[in-house]
Protein backbone atom coordinates (compact mmCIF):
# COMPACT_ATOMS: atom_id res chain seq x y z
CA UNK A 1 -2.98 -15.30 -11.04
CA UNK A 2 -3.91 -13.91 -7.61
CA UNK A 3 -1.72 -10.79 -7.00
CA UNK A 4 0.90 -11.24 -3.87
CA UNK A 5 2.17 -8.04 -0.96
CA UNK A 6 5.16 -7.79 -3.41
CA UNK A 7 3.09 -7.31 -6.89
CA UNK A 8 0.98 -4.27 -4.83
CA UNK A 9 4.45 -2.61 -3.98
CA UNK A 10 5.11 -2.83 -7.22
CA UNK A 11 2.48 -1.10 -8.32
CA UNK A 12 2.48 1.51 -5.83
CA UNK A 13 5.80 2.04 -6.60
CA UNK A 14 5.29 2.97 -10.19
CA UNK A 15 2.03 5.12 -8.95
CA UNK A 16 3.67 7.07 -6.97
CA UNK A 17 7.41 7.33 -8.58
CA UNK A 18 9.38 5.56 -6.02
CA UNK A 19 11.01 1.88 -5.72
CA UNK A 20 9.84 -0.93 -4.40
CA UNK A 21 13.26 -0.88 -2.58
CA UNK A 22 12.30 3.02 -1.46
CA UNK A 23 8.95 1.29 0.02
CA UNK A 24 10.44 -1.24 1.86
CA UNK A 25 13.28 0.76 3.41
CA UNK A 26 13.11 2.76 6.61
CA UNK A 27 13.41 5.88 4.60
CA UNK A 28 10.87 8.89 6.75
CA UNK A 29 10.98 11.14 3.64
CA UNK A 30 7.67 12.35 3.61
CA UNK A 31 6.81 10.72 -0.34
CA UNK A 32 7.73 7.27 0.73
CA UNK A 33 5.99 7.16 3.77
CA UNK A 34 2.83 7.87 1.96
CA UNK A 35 3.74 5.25 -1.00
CA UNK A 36 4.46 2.94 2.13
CA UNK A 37 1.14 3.21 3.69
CA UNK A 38 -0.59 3.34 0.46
CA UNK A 39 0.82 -0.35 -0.04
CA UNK A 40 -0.34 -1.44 3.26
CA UNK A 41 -3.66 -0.47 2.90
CA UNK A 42 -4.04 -1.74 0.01
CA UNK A 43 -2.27 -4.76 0.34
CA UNK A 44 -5.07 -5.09 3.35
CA UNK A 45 -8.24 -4.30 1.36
CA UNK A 46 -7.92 -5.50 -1.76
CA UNK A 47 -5.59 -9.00 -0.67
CA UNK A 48 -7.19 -9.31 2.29
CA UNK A 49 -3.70 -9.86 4.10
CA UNK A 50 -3.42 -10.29 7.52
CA UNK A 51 -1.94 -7.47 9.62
CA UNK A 52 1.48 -9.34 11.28
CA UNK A 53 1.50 -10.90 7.38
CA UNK A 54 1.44 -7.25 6.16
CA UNK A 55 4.17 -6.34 9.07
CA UNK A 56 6.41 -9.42 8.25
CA UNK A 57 6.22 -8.13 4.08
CA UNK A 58 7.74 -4.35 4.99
CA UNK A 59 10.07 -5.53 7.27
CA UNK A 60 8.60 -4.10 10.01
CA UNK A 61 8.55 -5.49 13.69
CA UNK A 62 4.38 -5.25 15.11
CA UNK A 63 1.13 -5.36 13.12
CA UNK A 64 0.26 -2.25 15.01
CA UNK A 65 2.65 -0.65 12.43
CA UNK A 66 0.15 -1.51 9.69
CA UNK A 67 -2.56 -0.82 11.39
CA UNK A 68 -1.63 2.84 11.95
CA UNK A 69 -0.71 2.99 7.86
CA UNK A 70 -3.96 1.56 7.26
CA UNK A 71 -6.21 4.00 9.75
CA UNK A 72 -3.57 7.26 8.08
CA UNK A 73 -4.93 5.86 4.27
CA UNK A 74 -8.38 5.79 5.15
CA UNK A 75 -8.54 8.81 6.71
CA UNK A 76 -6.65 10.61 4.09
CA UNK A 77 -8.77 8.86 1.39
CA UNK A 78 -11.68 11.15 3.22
CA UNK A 79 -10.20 14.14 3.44
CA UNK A 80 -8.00 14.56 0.51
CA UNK A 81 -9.51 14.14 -3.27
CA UNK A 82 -5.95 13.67 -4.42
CA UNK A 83 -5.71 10.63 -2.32
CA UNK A 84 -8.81 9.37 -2.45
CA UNK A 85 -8.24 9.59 -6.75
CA UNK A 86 -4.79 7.92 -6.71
CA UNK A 87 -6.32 4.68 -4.72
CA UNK A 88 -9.09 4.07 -6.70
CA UNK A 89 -7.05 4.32 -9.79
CA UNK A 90 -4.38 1.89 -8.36
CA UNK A 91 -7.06 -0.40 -7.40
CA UNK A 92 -8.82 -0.38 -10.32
CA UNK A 93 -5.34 -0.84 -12.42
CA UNK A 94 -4.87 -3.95 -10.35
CA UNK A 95 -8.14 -5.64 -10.81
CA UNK A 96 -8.23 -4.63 -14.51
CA UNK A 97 -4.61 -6.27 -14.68
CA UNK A 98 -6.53 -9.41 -13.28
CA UNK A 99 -4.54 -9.82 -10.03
CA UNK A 100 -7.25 -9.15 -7.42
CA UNK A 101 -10.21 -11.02 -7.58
C-alpha cells in the first residue's frame, strides 16, 4: 500500500515525540515546527506530493509555505548531523515498512 501525507505525519510524529494533531496545528513552539517541516519535506521527496497538495494536507493557505519547510529541511539536513540522521532513519523506516516505493 502506497503511503499517503497523513501516514508520513504519523510517522514523524512518533520520530520526533509529538502528535499528529501537534503537526498539523499552528503551534510556533520551536519542536513542532521542526516535526512540521520534517513532514513536508518528506512528504515531498519521498511521495512526491505536489506543493499546494502538501499546503492543502497542513492546513496551510500557499504552497510557498511548503516550499520554505522544504528549503529549512534541506538545508538543515547539511548542516546539522542530528538532522541529517533523524531523516534518513525516518525514511528508511518508511520504505522498510513498505509504504514508499
Amino acid at each position: 500500500m502506497m503511503a499517503s501525507v497523513e501516514d508520513v505525519i504519523a510517522a514523524v510524529a512518533a520520530a520526533f515525540g509529538v502528535t499528529p494533531v501537534d503537526i498539523l496545528s499552528q503551534s510556533r513552539r520551536a519542536a513542532i515546527i521542526e516535526a512540521r517541516h520534517a513532514a513536508m519535506y518528506l512528504s515531498r521527496k519521498l511521495l512526491g506530493t505536489s506543493l499546494p497538495a502538501i499546503a492543502h494536507a497542513f492546513n496551510k493557505a500557499h504552497h510557498a509555505t511548503v516550499m520554505h519547510a522544504v528549503r529549512k529541511i534541506e538545508a538543515r539536513r547539511i548542516n546539522c548531523v542530528d538532522t541529517a540522521s533523524r531523516l534518513e532513519r525516518l525514511e528508511a523506516a518508511l520504505i522498510r515498512a513498505e509504504m514508499i516505493r
